[in-house]
C-alpha atoms as a PDB file:
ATOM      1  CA  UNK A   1     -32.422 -95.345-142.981  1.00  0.00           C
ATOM      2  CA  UNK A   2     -29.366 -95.115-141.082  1.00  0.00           C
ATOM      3  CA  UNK A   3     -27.477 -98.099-139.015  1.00  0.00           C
ATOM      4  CA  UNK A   4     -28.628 -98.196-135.078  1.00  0.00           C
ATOM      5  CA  UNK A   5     -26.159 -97.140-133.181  1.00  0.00           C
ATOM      6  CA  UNK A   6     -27.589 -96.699-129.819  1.00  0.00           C
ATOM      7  CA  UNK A   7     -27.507 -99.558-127.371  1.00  0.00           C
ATOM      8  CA  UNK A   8     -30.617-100.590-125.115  1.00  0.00           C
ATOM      9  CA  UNK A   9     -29.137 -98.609-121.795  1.00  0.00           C
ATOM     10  CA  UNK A  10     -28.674 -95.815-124.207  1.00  0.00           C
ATOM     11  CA  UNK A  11     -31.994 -95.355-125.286  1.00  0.00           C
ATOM     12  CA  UNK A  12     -33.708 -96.448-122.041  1.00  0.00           C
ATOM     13  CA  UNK A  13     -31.321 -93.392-120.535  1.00  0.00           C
ATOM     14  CA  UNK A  14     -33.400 -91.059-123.195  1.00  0.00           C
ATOM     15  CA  UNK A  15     -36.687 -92.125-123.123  1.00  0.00           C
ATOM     16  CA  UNK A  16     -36.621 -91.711-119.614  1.00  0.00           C
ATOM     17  CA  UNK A  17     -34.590 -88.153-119.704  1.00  0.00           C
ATOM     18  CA  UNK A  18     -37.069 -87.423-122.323  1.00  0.00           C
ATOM     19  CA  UNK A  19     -39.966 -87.934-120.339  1.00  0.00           C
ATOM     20  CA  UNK A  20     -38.457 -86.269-117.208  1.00  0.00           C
ATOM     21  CA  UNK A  21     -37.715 -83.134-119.449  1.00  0.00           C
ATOM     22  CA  UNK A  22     -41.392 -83.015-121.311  1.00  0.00           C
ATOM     23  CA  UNK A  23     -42.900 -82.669-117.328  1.00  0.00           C
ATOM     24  CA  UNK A  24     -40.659 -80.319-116.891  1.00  0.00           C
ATOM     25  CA  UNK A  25     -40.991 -78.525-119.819  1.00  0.00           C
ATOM     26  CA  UNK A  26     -45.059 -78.184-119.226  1.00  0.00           C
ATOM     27  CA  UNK A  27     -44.082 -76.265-116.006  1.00  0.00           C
ATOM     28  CA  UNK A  28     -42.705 -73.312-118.341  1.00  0.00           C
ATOM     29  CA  UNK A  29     -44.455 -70.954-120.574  1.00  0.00           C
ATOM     30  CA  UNK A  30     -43.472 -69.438-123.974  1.00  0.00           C
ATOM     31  CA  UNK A  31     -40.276 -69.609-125.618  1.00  0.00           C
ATOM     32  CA  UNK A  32     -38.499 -71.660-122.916  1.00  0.00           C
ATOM     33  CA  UNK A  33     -41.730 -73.965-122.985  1.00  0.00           C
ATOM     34  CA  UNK A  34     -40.941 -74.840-126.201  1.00  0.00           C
ATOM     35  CA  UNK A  35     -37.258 -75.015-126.249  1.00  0.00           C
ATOM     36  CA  UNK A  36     -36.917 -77.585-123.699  1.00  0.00           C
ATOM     37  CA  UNK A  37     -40.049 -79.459-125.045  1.00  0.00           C
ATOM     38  CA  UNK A  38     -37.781 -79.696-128.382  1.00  0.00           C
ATOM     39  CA  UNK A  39     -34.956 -81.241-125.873  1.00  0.00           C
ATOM     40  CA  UNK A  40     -37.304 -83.425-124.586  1.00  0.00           C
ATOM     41  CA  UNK A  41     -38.971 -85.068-128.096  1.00  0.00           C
ATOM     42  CA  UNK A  42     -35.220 -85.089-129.550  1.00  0.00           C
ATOM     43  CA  UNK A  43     -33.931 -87.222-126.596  1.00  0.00           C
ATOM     44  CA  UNK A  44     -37.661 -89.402-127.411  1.00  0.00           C
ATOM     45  CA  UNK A  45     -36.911 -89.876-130.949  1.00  0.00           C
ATOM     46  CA  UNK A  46     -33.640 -90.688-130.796  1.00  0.00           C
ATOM     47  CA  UNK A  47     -34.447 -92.851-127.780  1.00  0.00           C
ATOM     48  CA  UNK A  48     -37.467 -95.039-129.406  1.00  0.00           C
ATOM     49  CA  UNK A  49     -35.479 -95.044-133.159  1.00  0.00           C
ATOM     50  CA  UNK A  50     -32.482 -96.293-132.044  1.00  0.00           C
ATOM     51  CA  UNK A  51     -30.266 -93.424-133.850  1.00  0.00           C
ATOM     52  CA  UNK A  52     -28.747 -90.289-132.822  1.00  0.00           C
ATOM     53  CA  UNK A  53     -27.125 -88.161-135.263  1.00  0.00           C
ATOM     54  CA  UNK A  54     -24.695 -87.023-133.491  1.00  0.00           C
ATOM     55  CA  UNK A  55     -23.667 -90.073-132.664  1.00  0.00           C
ATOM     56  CA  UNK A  56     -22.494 -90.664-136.489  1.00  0.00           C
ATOM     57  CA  UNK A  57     -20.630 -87.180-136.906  1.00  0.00           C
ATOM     58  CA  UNK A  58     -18.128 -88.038-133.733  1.00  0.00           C
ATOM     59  CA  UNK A  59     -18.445 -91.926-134.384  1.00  0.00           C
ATOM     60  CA  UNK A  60     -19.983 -92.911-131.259  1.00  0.00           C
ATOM     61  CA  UNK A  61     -21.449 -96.387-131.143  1.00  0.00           C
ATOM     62  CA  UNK A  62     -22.883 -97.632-127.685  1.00  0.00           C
ATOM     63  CA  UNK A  63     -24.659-100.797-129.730  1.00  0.00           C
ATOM     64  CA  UNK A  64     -22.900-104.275-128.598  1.00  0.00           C
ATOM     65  CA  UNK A  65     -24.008-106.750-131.577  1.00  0.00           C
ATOM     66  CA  UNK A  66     -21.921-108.703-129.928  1.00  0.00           C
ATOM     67  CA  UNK A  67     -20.994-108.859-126.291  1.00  0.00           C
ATOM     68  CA  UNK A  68     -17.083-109.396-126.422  1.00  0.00           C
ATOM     69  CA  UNK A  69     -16.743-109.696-130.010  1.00  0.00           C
ATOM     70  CA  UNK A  70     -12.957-109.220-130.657  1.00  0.00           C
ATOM     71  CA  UNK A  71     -11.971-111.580-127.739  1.00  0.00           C
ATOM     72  CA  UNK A  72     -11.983-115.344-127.869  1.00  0.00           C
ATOM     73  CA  UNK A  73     -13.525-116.929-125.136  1.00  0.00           C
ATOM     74  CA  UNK A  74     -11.590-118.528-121.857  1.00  0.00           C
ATOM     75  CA  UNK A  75     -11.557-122.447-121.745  1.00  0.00           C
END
């Protein structure tokens, strides 16, 4: 399984755009219905997982292991 590379505002940002969209989605019929219900259980997946693909093909990484990592800390 890939590394995570979404951080927790990340996927909070698409479980809730993913929920907003399915609601939205059940207001269409057909085709569109569909399309934007795909949108909506992408942004869900990718959300709840933790990855996004897409995120590894323009090496995008919104995960902090560690807050401030590369700086040394004030005394």
């Amino acid at each position: 399984m890939p590394k995570a590379n979404e951080g927790q505002i990340d996927r909070a940002v698409r479980v809730f755009l993913g929920l907003l969209i399915l609601i939205v989605a059940s207001m269409f019929s057909g085709v569109l219905k569909l399309l934007v219900g795909f949108v909506a259980l992408i942004l869900l997946i990718t959300g709840v997982v933790g990855v996004c693909p897409a995120y590894f093909l323009i090496k995008i990484n919104t995960l902090n292991d560690k807050i401030n990592k590369d700086t040394t800390p004030l005394n």
